[in-house]
PDB file of N, CA and C in Angstrom:
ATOM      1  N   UNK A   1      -4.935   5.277  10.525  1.00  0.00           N
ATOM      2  CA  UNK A   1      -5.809   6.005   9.639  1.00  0.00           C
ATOM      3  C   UNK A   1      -6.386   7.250  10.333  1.00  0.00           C
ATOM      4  N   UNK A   2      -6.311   7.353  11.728  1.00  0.00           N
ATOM      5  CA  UNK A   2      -7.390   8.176  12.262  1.00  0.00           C
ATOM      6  C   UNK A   2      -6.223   9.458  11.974  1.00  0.00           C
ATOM      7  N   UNK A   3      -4.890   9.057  12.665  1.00  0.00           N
ATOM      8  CA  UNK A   3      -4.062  10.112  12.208  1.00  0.00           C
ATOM      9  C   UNK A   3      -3.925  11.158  10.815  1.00  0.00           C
ATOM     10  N   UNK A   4      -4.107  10.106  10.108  1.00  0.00           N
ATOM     11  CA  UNK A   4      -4.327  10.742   8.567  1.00  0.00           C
ATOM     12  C   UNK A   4      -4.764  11.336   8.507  1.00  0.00           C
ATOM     13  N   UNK A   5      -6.652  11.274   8.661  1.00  0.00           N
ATOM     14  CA  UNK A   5      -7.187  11.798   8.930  1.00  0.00           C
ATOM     15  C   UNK A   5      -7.275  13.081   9.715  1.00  0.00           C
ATOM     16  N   UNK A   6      -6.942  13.162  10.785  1.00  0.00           N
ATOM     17  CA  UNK A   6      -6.540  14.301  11.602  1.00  0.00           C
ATOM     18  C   UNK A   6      -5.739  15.213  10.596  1.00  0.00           C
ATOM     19  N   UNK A   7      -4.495  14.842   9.840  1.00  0.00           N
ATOM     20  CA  UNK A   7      -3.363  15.483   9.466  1.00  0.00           C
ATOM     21  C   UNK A   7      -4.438  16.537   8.546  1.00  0.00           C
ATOM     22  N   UNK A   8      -5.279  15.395   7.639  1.00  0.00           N
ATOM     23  CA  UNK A   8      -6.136  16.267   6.408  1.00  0.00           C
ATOM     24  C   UNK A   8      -6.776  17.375   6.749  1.00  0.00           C
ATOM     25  N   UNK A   9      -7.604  17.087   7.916  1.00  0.00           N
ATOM     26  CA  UNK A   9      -8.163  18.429   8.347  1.00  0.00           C
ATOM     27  C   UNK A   9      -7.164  19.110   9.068  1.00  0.00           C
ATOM     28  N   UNK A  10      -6.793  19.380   9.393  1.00  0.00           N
ATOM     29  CA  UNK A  10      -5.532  20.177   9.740  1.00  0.00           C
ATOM     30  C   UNK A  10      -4.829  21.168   8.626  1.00  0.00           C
ATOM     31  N   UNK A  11      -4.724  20.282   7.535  1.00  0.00           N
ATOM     32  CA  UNK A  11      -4.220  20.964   6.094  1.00  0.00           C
ATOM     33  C   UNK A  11      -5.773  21.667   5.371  1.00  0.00           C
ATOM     34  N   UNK A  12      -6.717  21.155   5.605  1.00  0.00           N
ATOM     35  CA  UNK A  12      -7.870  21.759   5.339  1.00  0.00           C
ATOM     36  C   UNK A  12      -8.142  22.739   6.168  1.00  0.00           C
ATOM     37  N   UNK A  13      -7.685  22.874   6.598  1.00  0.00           N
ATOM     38  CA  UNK A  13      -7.960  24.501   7.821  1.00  0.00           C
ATOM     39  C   UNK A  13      -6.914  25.080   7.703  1.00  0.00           C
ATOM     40  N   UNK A  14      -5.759  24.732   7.384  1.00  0.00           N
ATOM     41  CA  UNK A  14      -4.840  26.208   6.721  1.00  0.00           C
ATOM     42  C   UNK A  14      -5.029  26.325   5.512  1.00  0.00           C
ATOM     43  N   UNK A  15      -5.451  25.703   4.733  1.00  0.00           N
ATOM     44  CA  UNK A  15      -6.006  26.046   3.541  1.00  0.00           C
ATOM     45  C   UNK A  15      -6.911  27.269   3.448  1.00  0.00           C
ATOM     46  N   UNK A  16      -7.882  27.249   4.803  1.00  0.00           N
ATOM     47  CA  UNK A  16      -8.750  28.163   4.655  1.00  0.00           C
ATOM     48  C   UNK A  16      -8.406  29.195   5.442  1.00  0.00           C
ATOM     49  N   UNK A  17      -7.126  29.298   6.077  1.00  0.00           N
ATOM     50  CA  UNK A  17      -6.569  30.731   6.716  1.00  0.00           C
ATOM     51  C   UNK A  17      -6.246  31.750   5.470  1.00  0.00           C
ATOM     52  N   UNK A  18      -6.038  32.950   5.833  1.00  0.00           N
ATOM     53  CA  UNK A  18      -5.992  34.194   5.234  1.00  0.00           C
ATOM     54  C   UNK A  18      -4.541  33.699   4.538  1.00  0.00           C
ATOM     55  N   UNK A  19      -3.508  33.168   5.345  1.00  0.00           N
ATOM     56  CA  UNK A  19      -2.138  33.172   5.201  1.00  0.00           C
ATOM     57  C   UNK A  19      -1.725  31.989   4.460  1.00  0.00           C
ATOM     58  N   UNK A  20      -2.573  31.333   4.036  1.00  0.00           N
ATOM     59  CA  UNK A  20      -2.535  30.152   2.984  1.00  0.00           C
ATOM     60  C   UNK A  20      -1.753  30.662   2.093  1.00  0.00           C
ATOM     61  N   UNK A  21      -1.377  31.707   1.294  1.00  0.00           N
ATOM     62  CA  UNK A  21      -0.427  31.714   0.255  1.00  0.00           C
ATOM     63  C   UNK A  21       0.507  31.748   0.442  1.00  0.00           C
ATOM     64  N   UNK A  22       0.977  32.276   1.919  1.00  0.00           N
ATOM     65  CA  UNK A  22       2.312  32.010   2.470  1.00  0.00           C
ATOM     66  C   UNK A  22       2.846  30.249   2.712  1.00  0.00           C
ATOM     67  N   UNK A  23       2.478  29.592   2.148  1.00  0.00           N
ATOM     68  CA  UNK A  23       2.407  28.480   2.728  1.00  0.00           C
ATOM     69  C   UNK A  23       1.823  27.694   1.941  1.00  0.00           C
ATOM     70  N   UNK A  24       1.417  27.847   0.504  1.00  0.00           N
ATOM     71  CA  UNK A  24       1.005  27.365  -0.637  1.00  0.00           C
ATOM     72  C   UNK A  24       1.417  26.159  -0.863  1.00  0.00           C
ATOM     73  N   UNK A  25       3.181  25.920  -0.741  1.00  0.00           N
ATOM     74  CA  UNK A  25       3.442  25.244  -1.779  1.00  0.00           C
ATOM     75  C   UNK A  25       3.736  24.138  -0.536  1.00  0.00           C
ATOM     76  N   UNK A  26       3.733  24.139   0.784  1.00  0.00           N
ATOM     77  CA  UNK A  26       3.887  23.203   1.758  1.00  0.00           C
ATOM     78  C   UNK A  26       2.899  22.310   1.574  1.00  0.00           C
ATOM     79  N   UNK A  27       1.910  23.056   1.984  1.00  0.00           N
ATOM     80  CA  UNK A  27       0.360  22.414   2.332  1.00  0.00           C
ATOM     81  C   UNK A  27       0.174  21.812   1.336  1.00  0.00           C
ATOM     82  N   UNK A  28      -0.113  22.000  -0.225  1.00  0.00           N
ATOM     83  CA  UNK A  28      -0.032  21.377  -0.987  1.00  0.00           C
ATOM     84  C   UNK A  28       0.702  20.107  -1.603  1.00  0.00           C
ATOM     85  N   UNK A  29       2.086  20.422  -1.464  1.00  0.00           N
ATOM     86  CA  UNK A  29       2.693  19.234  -1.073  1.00  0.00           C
ATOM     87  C   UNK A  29       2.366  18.039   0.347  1.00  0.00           C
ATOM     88  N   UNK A  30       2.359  18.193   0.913  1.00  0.00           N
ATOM     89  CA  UNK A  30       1.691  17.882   2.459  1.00  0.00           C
ATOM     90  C   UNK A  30       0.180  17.040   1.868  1.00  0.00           C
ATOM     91  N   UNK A  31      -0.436  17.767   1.352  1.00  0.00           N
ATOM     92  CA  UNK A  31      -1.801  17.191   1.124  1.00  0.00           C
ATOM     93  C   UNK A  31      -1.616  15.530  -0.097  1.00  0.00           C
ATOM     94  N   UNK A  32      -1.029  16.590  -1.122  1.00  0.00           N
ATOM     95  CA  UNK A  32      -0.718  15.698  -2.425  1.00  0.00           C
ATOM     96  C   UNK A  32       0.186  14.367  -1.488  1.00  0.00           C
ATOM     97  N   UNK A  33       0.930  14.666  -0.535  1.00  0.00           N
ATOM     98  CA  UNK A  33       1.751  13.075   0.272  1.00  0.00           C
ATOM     99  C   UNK A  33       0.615  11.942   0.992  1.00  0.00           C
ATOM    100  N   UNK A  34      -0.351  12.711   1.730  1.00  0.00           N
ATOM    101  CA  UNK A  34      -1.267  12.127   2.689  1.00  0.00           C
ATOM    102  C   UNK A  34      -1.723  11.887   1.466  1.00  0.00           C
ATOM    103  N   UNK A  35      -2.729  12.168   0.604  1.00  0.00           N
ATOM    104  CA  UNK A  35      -3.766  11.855  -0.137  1.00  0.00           C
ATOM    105  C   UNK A  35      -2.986   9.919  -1.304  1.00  0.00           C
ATOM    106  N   UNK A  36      -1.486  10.302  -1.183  1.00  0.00           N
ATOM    107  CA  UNK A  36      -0.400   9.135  -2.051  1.00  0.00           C
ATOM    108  C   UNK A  36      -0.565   8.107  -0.607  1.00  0.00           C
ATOM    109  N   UNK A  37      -0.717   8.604   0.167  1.00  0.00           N
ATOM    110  CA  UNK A  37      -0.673   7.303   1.734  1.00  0.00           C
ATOM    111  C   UNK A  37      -1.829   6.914   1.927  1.00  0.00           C
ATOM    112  N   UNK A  38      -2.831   7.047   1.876  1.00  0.00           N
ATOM    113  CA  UNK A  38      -4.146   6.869   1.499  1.00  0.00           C
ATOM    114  C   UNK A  38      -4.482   5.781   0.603  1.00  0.00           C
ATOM    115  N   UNK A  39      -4.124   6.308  -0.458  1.00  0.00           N
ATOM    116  CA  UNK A  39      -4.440   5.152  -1.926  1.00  0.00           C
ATOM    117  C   UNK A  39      -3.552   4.319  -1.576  1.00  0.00           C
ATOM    118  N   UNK A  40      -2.084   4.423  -1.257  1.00  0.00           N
ATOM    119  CA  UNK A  40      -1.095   3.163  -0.875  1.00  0.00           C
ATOM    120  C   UNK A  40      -2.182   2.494   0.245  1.00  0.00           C
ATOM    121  N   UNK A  41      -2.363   2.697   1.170  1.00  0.00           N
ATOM    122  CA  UNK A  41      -3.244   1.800   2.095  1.00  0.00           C
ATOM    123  C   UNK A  41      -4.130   1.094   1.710  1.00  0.00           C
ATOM    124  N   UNK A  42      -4.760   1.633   0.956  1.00  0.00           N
ATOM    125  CA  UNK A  42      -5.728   1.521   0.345  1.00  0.00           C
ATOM    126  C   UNK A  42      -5.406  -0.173  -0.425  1.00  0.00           C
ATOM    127  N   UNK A  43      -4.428  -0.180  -1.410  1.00  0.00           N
ATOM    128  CA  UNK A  43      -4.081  -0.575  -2.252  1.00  0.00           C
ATOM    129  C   UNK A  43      -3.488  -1.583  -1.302  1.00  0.00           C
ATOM    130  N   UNK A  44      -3.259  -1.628  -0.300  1.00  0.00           N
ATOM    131  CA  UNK A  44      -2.534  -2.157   0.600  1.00  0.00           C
ATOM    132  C   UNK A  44      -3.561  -3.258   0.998  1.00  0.00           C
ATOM    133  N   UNK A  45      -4.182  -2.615   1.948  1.00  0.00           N
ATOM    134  CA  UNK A  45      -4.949  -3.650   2.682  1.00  0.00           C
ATOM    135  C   UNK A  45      -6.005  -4.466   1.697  1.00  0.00           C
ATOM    136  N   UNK A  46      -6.160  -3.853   0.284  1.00  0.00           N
ATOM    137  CA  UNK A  46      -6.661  -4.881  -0.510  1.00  0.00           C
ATOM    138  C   UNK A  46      -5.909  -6.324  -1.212  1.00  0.00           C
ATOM    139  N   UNK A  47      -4.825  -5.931  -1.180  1.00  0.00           N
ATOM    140  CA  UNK A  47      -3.675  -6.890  -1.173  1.00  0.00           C
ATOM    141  C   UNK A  47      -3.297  -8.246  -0.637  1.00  0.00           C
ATOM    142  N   UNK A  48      -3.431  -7.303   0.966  1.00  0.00           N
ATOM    143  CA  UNK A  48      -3.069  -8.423   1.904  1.00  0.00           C
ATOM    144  C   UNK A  48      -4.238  -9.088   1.916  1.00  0.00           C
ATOM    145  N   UNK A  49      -5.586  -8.789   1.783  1.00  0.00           N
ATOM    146  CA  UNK A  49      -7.194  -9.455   2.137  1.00  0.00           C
ATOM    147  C   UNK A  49      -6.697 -10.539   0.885  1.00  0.00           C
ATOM    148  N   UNK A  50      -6.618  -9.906  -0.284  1.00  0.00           N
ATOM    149  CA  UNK A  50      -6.473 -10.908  -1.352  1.00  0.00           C
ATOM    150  C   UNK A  50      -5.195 -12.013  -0.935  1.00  0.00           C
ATOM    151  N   UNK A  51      -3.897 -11.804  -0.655  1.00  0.00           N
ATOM    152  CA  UNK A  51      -3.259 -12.819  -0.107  1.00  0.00           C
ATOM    153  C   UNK A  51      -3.861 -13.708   0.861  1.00  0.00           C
ATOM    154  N   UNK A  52      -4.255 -13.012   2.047  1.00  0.00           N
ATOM    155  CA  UNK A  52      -4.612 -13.709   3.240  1.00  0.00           C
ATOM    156  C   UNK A  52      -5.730 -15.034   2.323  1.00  0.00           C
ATOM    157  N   UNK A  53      -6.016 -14.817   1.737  1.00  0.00           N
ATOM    158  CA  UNK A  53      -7.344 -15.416   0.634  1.00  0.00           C
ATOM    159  C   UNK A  53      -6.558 -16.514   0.093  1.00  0.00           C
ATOM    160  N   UNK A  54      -5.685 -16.379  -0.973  1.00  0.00           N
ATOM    161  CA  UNK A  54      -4.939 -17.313  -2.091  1.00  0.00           C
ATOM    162  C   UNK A  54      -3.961 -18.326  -0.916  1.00  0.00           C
ATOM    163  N   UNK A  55      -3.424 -17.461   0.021  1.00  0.00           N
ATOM    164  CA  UNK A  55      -2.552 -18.263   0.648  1.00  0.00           C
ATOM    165  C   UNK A  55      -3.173 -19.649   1.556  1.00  0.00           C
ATOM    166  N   UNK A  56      -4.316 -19.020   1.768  1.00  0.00           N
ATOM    167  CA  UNK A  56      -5.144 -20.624   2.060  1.00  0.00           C
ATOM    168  C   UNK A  56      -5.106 -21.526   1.523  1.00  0.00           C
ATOM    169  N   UNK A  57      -5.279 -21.766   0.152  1.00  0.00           N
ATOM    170  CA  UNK A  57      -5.553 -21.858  -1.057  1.00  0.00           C
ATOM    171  C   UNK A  57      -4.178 -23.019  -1.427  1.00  0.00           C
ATOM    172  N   UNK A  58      -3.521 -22.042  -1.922  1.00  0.00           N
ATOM    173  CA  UNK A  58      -1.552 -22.409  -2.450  1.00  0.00           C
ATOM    174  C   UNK A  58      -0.658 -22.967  -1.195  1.00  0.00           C
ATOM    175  N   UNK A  59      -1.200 -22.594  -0.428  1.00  0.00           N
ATOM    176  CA  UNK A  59       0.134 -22.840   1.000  1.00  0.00           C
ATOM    177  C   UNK A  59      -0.371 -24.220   1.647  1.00  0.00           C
ATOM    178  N   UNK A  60       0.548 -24.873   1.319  1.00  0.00           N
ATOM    179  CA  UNK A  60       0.108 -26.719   2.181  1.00  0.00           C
ATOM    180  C   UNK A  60      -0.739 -27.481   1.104  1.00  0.00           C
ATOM    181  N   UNK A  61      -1.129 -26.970  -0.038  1.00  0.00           N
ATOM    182  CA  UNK A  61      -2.279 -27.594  -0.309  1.00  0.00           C
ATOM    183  C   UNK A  61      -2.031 -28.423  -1.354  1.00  0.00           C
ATOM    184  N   UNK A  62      -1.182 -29.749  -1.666  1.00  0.00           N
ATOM    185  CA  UNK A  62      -0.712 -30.835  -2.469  1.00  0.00           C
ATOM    186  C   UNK A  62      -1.565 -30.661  -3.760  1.00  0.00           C
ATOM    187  N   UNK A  63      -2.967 -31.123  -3.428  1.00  0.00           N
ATOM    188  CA  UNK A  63      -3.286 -31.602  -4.687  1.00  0.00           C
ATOM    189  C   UNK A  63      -3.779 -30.325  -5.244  1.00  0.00           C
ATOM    190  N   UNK A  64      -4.165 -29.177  -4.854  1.00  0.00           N
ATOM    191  CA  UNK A  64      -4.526 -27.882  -5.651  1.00  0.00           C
ATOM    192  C   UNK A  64      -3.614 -27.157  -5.940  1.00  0.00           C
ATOM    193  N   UNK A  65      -1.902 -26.943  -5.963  1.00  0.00           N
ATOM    194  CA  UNK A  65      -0.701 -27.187  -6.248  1.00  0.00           C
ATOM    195  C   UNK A  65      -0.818 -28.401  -7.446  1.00  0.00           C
ATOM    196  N   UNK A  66      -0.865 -28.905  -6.975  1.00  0.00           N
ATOM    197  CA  UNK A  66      -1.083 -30.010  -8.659  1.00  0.00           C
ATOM    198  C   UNK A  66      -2.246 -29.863 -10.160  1.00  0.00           C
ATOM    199  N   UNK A  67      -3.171 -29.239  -9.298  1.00  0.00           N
ATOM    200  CA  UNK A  67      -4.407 -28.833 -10.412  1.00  0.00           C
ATOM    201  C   UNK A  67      -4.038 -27.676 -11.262  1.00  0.00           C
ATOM    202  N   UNK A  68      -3.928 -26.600 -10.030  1.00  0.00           N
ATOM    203  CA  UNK A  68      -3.725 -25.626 -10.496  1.00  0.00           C
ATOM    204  C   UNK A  68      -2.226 -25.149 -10.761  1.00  0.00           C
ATOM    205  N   UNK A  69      -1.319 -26.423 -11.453  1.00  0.00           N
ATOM    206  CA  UNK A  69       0.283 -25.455 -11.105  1.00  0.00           C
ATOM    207  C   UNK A  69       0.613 -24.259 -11.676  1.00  0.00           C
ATOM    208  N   UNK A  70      -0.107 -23.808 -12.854  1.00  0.00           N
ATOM    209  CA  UNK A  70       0.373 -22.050 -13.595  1.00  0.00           C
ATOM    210  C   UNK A  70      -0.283 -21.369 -12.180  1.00  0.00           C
ATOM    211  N   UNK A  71      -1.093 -21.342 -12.138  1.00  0.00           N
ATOM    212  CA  UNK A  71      -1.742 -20.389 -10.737  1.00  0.00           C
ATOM    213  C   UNK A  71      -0.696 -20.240 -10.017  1.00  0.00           C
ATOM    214  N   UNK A  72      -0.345 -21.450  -9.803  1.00  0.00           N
ATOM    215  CA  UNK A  72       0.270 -21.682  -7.899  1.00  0.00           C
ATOM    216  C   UNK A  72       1.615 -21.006  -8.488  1.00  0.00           C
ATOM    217  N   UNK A  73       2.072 -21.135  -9.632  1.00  0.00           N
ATOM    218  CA  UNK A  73       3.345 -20.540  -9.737  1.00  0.00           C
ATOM    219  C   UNK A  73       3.519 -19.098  -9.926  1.00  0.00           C
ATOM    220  N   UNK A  74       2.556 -18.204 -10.818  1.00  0.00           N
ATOM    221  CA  UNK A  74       2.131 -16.902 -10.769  1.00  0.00           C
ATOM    222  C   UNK A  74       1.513 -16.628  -8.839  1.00  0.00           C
ATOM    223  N   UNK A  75       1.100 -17.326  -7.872  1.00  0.00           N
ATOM    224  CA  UNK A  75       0.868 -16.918  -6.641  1.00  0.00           C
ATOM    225  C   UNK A  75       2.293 -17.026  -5.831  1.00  0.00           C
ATOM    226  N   UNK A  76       3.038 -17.615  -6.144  1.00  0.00           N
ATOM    227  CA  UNK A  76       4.493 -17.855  -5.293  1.00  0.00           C
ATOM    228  C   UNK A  76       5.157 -16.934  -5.609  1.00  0.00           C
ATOM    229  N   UNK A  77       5.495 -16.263  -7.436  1.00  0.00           N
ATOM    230  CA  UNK A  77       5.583 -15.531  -7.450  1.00  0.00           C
ATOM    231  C   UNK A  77       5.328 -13.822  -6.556  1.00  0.00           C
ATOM    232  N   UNK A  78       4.316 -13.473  -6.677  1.00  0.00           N
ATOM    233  CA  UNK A  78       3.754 -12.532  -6.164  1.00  0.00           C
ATOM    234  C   UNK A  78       3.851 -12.817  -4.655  1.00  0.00           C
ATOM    235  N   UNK A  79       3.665 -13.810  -4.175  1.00  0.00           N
ATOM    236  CA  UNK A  79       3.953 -14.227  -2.950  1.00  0.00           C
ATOM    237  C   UNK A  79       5.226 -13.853  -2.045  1.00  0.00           C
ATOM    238  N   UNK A  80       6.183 -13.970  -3.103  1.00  0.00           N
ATOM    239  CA  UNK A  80       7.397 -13.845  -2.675  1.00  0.00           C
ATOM    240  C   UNK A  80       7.906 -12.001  -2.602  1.00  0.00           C
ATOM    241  N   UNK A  81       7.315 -11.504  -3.112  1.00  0.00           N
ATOM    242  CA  UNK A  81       6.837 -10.074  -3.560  1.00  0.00           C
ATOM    243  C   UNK A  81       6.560  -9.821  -2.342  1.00  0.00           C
ATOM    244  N   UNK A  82       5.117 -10.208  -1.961  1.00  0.00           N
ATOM    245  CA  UNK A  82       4.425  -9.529  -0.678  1.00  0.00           C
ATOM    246  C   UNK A  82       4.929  -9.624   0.183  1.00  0.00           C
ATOM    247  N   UNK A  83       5.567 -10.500   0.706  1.00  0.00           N
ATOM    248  CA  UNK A  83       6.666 -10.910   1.736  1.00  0.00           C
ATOM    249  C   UNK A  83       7.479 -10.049   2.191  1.00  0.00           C
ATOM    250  N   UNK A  84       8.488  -9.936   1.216  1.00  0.00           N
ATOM    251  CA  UNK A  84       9.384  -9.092   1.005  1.00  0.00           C
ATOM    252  C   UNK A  84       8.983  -7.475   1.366  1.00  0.00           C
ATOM    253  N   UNK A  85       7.633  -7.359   0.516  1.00  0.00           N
ATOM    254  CA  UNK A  85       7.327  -5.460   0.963  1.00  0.00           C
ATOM    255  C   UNK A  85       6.737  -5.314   2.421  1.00  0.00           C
ATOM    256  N   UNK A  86       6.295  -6.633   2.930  1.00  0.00           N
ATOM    257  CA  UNK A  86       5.803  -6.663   4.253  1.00  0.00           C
ATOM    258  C   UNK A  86       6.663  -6.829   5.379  1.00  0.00           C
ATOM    259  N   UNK A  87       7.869  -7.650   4.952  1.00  0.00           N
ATOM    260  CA  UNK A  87       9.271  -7.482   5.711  1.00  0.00           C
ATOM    261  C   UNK A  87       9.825  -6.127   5.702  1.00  0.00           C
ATOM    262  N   UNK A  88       9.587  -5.337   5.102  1.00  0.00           N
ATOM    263  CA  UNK A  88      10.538  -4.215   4.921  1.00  0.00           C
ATOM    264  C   UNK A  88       9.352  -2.805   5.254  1.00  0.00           C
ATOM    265  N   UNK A  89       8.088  -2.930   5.079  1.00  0.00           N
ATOM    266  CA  UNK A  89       7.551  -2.176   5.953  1.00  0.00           C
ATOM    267  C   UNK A  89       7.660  -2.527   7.439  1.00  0.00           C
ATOM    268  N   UNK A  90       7.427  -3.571   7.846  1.00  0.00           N
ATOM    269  CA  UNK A  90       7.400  -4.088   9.147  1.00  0.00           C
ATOM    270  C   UNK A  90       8.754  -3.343  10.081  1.00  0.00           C
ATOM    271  N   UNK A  91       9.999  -3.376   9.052  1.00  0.00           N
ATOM    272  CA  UNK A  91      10.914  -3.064   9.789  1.00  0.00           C
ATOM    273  C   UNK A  91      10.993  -1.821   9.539  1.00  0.00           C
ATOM    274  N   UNK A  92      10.868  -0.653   8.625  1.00  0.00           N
ATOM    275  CA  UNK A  92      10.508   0.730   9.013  1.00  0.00           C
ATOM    276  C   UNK A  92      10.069   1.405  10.134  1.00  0.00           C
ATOM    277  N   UNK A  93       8.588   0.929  10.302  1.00  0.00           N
ATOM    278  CA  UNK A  93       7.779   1.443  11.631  1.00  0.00           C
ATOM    279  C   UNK A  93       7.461   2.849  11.130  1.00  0.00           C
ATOM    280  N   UNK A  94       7.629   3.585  10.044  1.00  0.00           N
ATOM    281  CA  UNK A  94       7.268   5.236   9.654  1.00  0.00           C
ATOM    282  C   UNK A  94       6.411   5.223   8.160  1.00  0.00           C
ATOM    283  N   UNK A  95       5.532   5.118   8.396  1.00  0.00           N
ATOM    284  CA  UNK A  95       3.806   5.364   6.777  1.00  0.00           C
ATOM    285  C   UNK A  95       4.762   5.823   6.100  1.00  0.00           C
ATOM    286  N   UNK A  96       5.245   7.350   6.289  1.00  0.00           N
ATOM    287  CA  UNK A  96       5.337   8.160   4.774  1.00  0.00           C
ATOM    288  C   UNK A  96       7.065   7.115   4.381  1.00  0.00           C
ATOM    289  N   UNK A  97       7.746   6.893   5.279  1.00  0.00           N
ATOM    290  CA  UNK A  97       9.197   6.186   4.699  1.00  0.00           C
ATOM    291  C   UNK A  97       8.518   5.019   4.290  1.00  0.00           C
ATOM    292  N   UNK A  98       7.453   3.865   4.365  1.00  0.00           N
ATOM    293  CA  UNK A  98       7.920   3.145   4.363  1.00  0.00           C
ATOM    294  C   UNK A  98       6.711   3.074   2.860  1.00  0.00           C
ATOM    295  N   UNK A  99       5.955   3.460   3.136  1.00  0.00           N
ATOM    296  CA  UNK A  99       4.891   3.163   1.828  1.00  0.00           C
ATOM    297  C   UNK A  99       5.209   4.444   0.705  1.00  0.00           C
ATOM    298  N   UNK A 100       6.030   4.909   0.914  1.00  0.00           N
ATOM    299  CA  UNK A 100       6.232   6.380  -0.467  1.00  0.00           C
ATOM    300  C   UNK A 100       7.682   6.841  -0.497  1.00  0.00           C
ATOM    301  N   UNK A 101       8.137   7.066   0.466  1.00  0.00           N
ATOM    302  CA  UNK A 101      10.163   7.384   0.129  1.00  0.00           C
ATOM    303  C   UNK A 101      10.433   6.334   0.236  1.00  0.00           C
ATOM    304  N   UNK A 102      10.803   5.493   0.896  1.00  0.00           N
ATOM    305  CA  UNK A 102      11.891   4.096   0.375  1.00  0.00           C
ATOM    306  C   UNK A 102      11.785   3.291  -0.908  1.00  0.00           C
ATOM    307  N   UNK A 103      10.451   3.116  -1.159  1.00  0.00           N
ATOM    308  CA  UNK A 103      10.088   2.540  -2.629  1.00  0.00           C
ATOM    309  C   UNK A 103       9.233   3.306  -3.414  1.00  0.00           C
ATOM    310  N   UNK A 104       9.821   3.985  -4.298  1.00  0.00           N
ATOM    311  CA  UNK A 104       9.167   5.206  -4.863  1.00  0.00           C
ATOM    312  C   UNK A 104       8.067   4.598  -5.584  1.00  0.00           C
ATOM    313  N   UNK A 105       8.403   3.567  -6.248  1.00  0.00           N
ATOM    314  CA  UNK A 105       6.704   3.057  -6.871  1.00  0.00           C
ATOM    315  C   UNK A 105       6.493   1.777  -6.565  1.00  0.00           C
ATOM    316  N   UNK A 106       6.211   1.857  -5.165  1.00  0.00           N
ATOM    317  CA  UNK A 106       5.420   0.678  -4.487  1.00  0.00           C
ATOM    318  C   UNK A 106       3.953   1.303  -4.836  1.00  0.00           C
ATOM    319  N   UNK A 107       3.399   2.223  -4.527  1.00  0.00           N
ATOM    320  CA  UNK A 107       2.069   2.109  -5.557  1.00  0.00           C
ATOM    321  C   UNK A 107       1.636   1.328  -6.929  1.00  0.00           C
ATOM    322  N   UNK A 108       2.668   1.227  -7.524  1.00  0.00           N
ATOM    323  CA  UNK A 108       2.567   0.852  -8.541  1.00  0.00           C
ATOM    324  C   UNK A 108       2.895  -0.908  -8.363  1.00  0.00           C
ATOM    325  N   UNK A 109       3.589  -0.998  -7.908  1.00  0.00           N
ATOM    326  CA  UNK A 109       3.662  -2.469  -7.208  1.00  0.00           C
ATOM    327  C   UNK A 109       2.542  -3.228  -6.603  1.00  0.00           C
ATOM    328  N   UNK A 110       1.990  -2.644  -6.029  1.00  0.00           N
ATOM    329  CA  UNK A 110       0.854  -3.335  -5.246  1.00  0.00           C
ATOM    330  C   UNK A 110      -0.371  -2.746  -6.089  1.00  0.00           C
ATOM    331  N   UNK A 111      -0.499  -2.229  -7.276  1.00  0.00           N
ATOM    332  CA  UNK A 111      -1.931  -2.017  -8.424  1.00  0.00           C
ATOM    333  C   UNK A 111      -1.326  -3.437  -8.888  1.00  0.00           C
ATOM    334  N   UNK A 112       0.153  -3.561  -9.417  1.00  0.00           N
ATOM    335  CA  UNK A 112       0.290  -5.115 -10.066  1.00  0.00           C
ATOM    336  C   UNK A 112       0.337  -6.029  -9.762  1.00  0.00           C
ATOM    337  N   UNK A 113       0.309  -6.302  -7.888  1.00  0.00           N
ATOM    338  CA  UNK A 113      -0.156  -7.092  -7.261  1.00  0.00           C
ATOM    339  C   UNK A 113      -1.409  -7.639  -7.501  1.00  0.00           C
ATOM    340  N   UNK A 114      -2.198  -6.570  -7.100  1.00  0.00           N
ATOM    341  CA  UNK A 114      -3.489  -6.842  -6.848  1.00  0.00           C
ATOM    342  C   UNK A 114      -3.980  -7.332  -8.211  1.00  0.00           C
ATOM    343  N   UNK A 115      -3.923  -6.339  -9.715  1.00  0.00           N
ATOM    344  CA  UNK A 115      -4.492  -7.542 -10.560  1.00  0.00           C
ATOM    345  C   UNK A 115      -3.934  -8.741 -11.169  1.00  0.00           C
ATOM    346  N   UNK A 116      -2.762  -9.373 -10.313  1.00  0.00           N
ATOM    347  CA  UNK A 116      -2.529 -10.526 -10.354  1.00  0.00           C
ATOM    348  C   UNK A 116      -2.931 -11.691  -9.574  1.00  0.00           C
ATOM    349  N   UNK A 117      -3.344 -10.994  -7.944  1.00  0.00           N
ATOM    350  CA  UNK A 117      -4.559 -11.608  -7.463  1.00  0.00           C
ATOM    351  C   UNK A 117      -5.364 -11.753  -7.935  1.00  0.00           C
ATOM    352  N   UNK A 118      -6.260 -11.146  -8.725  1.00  0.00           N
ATOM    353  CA  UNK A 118      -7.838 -11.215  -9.132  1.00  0.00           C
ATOM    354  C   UNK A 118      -7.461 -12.104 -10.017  1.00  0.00           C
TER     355      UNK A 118
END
């Protein structure tokens, strides 16, 4: 995050050079990417808090698996989801490839995550 950060002000200070119009349509793009990695994180680490949460919950747990089986089956679901996008970021190792070019609407994936957690 701190990087991000760094990147923004960075794009916020050529923004405010003289020569910003030379360079309009970079920075802008550039900004509009960081600002999409941001909310993905965002969207992210609310995710995993909410998994790390349910999976207590659903994982090992016999008789609340039995109470609750629509739950537990809508959480395995999604479960199997998070897994999967966490396997495949994991093996990226690069923010902008792995949360915005490889899966163009993983944003949108992890908003339908999350209100399937809640």
């Amino acid at each position: 995050m701190t990087l991000i950060e760094e990147h923004t002000v960075t794009l916020a200070t050529h923004k405010a050079s003289p020569f910003y119009k030379e360079f309009a349509s970079d920075i802008d793009m550039w900004e509009e990417t960081i600002s999409n990695i941001t909310e993905t994180l965002d969207q992210l680490t609310k995710a995993t808090a909410a998994w790390q949460y349910l999976e207590s919950i659903f994982i090992g747990q016999p008789d609340i698996i039995r109470m609750l089986g629509e739950e537990n089956a809508k959480f395995m679901k999604e479960n199997k989801i998070f897994m999967a996008q966490m396997a495949r970021i994991n093996k990226e190792k690069n923010c902008y490839k792995a949360l915005i070019k490889s899966v163009p609407n993983f944003l949108k994936i992890l908003i339908d995550m999350n209100r399937m957690f809640e």
